[in-house]
C-alpha atoms as a PDB file:
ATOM      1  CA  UNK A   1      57.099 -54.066 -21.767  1.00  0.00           C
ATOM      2  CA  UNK A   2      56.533 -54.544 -25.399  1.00  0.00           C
ATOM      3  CA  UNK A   3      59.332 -54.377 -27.945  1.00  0.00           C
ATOM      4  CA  UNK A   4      60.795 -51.102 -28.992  1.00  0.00           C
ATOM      5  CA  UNK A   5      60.279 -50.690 -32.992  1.00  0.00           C
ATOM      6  CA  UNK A   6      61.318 -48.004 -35.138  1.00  0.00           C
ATOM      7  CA  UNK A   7      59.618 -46.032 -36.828  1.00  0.00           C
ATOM      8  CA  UNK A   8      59.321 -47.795 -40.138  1.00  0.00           C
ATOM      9  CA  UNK A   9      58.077 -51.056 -38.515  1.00  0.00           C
ATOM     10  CA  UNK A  10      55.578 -48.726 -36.524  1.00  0.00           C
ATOM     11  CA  UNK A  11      54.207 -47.347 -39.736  1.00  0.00           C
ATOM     12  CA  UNK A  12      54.143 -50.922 -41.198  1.00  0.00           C
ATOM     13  CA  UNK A  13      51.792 -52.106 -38.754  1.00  0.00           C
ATOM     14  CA  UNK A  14      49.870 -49.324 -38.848  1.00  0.00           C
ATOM     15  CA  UNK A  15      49.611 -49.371 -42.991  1.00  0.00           C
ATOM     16  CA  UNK A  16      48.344 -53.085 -42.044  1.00  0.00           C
ATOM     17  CA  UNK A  17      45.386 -52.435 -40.046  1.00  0.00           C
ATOM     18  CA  UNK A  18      44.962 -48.919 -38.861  1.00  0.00           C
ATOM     19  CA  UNK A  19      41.994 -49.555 -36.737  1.00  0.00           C
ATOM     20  CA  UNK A  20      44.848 -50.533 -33.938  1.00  0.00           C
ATOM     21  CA  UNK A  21      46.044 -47.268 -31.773  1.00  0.00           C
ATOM     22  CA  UNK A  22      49.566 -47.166 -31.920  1.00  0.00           C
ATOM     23  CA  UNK A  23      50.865 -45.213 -28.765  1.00  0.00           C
ATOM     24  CA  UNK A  24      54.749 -43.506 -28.300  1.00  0.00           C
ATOM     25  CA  UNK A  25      55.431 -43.490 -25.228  1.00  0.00           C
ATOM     26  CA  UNK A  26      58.442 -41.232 -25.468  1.00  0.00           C
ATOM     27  CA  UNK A  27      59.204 -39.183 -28.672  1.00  0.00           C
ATOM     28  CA  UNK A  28      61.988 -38.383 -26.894  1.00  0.00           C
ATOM     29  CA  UNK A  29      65.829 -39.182 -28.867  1.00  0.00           C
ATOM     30  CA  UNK A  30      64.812 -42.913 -28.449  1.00  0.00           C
ATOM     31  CA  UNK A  31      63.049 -42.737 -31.475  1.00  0.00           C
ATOM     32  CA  UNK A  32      64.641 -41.866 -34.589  1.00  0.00           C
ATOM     33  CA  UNK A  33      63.528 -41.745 -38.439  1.00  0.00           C
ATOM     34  CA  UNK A  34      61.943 -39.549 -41.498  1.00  0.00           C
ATOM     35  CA  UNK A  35      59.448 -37.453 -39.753  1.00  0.00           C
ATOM     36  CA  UNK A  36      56.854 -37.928 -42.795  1.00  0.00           C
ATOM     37  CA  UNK A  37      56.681 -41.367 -41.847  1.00  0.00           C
ATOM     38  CA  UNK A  38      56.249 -40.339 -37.903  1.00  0.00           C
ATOM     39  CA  UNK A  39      53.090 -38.482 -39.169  1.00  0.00           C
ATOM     40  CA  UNK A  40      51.453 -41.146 -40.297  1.00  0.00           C
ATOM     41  CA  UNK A  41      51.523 -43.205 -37.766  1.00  0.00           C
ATOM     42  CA  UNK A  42      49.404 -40.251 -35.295  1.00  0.00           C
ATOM     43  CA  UNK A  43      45.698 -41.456 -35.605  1.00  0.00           C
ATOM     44  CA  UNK A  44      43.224 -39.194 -37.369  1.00  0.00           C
ATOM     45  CA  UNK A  45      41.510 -37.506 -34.139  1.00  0.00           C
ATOM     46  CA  UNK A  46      45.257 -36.192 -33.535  1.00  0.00           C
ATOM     47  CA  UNK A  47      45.340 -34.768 -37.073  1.00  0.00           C
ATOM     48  CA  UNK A  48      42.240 -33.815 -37.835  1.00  0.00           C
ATOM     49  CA  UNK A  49      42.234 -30.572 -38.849  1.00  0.00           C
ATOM     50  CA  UNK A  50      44.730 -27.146 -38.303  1.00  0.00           C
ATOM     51  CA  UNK A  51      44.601 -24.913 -35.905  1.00  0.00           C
ATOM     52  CA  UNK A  52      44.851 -21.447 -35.421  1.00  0.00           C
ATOM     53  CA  UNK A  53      44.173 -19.600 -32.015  1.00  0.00           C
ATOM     54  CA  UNK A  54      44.806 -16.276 -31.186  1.00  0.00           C
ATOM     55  CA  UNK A  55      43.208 -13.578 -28.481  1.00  0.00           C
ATOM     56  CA  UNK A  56      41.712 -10.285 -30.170  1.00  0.00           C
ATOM     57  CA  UNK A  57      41.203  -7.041 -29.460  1.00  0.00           C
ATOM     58  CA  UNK A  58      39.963  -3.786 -30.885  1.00  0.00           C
ATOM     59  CA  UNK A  59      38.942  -0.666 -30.203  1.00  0.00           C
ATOM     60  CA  UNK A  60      37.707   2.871 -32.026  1.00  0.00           C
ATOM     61  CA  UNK A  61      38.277   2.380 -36.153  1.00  0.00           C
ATOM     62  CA  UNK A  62      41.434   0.511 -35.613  1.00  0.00           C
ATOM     63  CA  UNK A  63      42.137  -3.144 -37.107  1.00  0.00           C
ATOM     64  CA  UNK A  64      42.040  -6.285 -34.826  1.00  0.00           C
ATOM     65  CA  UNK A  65      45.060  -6.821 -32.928  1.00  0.00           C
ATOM     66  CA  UNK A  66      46.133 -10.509 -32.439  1.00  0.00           C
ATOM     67  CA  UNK A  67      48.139 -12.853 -29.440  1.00  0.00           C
ATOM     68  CA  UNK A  68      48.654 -15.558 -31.673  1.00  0.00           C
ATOM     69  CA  UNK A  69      49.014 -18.462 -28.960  1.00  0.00           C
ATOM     70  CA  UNK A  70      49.357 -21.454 -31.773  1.00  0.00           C
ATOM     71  CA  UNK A  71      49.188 -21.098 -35.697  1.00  0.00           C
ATOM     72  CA  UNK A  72      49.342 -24.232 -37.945  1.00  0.00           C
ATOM     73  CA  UNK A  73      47.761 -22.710 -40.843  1.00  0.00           C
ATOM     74  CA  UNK A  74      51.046 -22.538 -42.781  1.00  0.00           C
ATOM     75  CA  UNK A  75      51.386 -18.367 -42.658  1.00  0.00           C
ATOM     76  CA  UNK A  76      50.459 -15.159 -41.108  1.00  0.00           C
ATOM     77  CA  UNK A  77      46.971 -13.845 -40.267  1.00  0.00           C
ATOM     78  CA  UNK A  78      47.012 -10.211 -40.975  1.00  0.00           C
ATOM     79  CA  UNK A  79      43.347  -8.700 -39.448  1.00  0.00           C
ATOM     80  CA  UNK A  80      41.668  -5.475 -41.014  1.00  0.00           C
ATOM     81  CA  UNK A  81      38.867  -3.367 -40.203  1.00  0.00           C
ATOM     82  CA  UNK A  82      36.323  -3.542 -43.201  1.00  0.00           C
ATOM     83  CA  UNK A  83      33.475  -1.420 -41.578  1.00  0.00           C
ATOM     84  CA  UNK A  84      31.905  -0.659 -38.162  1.00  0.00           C
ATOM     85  CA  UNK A  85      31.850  -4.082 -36.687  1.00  0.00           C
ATOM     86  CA  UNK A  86      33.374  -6.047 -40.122  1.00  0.00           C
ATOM     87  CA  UNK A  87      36.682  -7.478 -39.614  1.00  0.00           C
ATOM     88  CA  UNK A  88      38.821  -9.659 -42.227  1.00  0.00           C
ATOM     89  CA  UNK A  89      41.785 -11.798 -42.341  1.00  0.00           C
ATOM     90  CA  UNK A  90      43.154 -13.513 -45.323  1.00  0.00           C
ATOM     91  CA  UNK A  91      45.489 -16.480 -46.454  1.00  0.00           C
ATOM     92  CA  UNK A  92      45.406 -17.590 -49.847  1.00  0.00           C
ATOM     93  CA  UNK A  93      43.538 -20.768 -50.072  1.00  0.00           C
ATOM     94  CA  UNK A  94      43.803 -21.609 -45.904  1.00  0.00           C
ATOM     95  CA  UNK A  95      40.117 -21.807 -45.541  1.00  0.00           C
ATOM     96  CA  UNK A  96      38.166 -24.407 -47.415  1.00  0.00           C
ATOM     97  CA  UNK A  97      34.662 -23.746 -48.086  1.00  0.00           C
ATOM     98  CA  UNK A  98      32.909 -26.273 -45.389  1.00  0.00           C
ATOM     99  CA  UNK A  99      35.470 -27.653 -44.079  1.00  0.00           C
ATOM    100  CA  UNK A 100      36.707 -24.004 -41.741  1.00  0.00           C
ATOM    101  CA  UNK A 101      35.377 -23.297 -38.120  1.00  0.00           C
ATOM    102  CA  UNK A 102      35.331 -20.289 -36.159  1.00  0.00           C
ATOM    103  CA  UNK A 103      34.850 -20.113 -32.815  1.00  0.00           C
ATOM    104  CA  UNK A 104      34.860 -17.848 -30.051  1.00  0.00           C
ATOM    105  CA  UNK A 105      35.657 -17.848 -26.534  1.00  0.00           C
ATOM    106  CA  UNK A 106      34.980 -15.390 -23.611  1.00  0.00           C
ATOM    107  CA  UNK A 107      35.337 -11.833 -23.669  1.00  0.00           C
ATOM    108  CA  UNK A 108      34.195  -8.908 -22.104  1.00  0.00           C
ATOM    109  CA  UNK A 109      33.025  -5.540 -23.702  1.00  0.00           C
ATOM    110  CA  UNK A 110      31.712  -2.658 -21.454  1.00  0.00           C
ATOM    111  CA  UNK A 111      27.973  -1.847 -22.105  1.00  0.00           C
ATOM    112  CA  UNK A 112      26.394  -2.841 -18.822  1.00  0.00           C
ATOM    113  CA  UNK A 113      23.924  -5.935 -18.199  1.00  0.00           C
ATOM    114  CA  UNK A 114      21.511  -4.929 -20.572  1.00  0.00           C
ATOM    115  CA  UNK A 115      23.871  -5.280 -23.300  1.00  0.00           C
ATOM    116  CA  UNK A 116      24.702  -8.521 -25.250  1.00  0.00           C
ATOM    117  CA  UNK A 117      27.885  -9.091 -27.640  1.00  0.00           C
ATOM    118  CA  UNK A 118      27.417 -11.432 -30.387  1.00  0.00           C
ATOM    119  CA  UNK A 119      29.677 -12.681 -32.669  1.00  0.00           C
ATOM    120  CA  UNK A 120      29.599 -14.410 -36.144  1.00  0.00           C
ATOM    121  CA  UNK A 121      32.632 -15.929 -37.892  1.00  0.00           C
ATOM    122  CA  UNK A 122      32.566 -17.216 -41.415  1.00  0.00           C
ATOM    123  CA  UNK A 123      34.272 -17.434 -44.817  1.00  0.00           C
ATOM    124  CA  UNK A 124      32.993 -16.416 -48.014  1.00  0.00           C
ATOM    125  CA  UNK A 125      35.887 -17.906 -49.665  1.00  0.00           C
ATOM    126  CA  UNK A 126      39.006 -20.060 -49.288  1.00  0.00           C
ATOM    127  CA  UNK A 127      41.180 -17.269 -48.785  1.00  0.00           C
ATOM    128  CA  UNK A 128      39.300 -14.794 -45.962  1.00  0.00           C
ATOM    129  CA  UNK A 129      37.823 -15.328 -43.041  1.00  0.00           C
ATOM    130  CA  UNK A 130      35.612 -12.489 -41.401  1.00  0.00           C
ATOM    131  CA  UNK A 131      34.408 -11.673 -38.064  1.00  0.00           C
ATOM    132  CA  UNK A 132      31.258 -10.137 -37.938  1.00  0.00           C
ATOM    133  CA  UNK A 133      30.860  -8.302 -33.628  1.00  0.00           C
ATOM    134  CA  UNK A 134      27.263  -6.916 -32.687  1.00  0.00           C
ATOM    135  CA  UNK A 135      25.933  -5.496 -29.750  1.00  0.00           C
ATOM    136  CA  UNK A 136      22.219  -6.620 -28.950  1.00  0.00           C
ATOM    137  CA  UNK A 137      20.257  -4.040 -26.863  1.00  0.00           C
ATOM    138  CA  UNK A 138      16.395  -3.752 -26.444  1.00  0.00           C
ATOM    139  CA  UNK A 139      15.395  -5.990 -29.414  1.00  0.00           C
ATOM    140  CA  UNK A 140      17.570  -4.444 -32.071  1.00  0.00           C
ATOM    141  CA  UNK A 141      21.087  -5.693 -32.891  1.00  0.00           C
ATOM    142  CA  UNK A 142      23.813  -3.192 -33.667  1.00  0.00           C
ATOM    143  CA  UNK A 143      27.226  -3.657 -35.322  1.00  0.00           C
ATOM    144  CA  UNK A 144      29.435  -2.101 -33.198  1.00  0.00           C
ATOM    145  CA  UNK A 145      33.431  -1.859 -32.834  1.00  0.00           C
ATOM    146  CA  UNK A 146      35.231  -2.169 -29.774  1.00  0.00           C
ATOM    147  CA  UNK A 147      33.669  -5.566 -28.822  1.00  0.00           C
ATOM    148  CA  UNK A 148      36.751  -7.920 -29.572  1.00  0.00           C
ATOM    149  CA  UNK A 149      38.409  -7.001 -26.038  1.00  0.00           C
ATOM    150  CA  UNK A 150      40.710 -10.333 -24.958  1.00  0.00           C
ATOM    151  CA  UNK A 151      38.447 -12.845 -27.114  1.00  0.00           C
ATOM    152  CA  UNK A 152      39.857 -16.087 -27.699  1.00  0.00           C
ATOM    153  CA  UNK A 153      39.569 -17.344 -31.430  1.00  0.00           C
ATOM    154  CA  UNK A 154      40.126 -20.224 -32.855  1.00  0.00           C
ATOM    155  CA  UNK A 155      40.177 -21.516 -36.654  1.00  0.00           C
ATOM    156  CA  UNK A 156      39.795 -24.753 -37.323  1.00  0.00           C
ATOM    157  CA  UNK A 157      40.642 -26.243 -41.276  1.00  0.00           C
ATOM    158  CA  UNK A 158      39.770 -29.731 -41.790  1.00  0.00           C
END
């Protein structure tokens, strides 16, 4: 069993050559110290980017309700309705142009097998994020409400 080192000697070594993984076993009371300093010692595919993921839904003219299951974004998503299909959510400066993600995860939306659901997520600027939801059927594509019915989302800022 190696040595147990606190917290400041852990972020020494790691300041020396941080191509070595550091691993806690326990983050448990044994280790103690400025948090700040704990932070950096997590290596960068552990703090990549923020999270936020929440389940959706919506129906009729109404505004997207979210399940927020984690939010590290820093403050509260608050989802409109902008138009048939057109949904928004805003937090000022959150959402870094190229460096935000959106993605979806399974839902289901009445329509029968003939119908598709597509979905497009994307920010215009550092503050919004919108949700564009679409119903494919025979060739044409259709914005349609009603289509965010338990759909995981998740919003990744690098």
């Amino acid at each position: 069993m190696a040595k147990i080192k606190t917290i400041q000697e852990l972020a020494a070594l790691y300041k020396a050559d941080p191509t070595k993984i550091v691993r806690l076993e326990d983050i448990g009371p044994l280790i103690q110290g400025d948090i700040n300093t704990a932070a950096t010692l997590a290596p960068p595919c552990c703090t990549g980017y923020k999270r936020y993921i929440a389940v959706l839904n919506q129906n009729s003219t109404g505004a997207p309700s979210a399940n927020v299951l984690l939010n590290e974004l820093g403050g509260t998503l608050t989802w409109s309705r902008v138009s048939p299909g057109v949904y928004k959510t805003n937090l000022l400066n959150a959402f870094p142009i190229a460096r935000t993600g959106v993605f979806f995860g399974n839902s289901f939306a009445t329509g029968g097998t003939t119908n598709y659901q597509l979905y497009a997520g994307y920010n215009t600027s550092s503050s919004n994020i919108y949700i564009n939801t679409s119903i494919f059927h025979s060739g044409v594509i259709t914005a349609a409400d009603g289509q965010l019915i338990n759909t995981m989302i998740e919003i990744r800022v690098f």
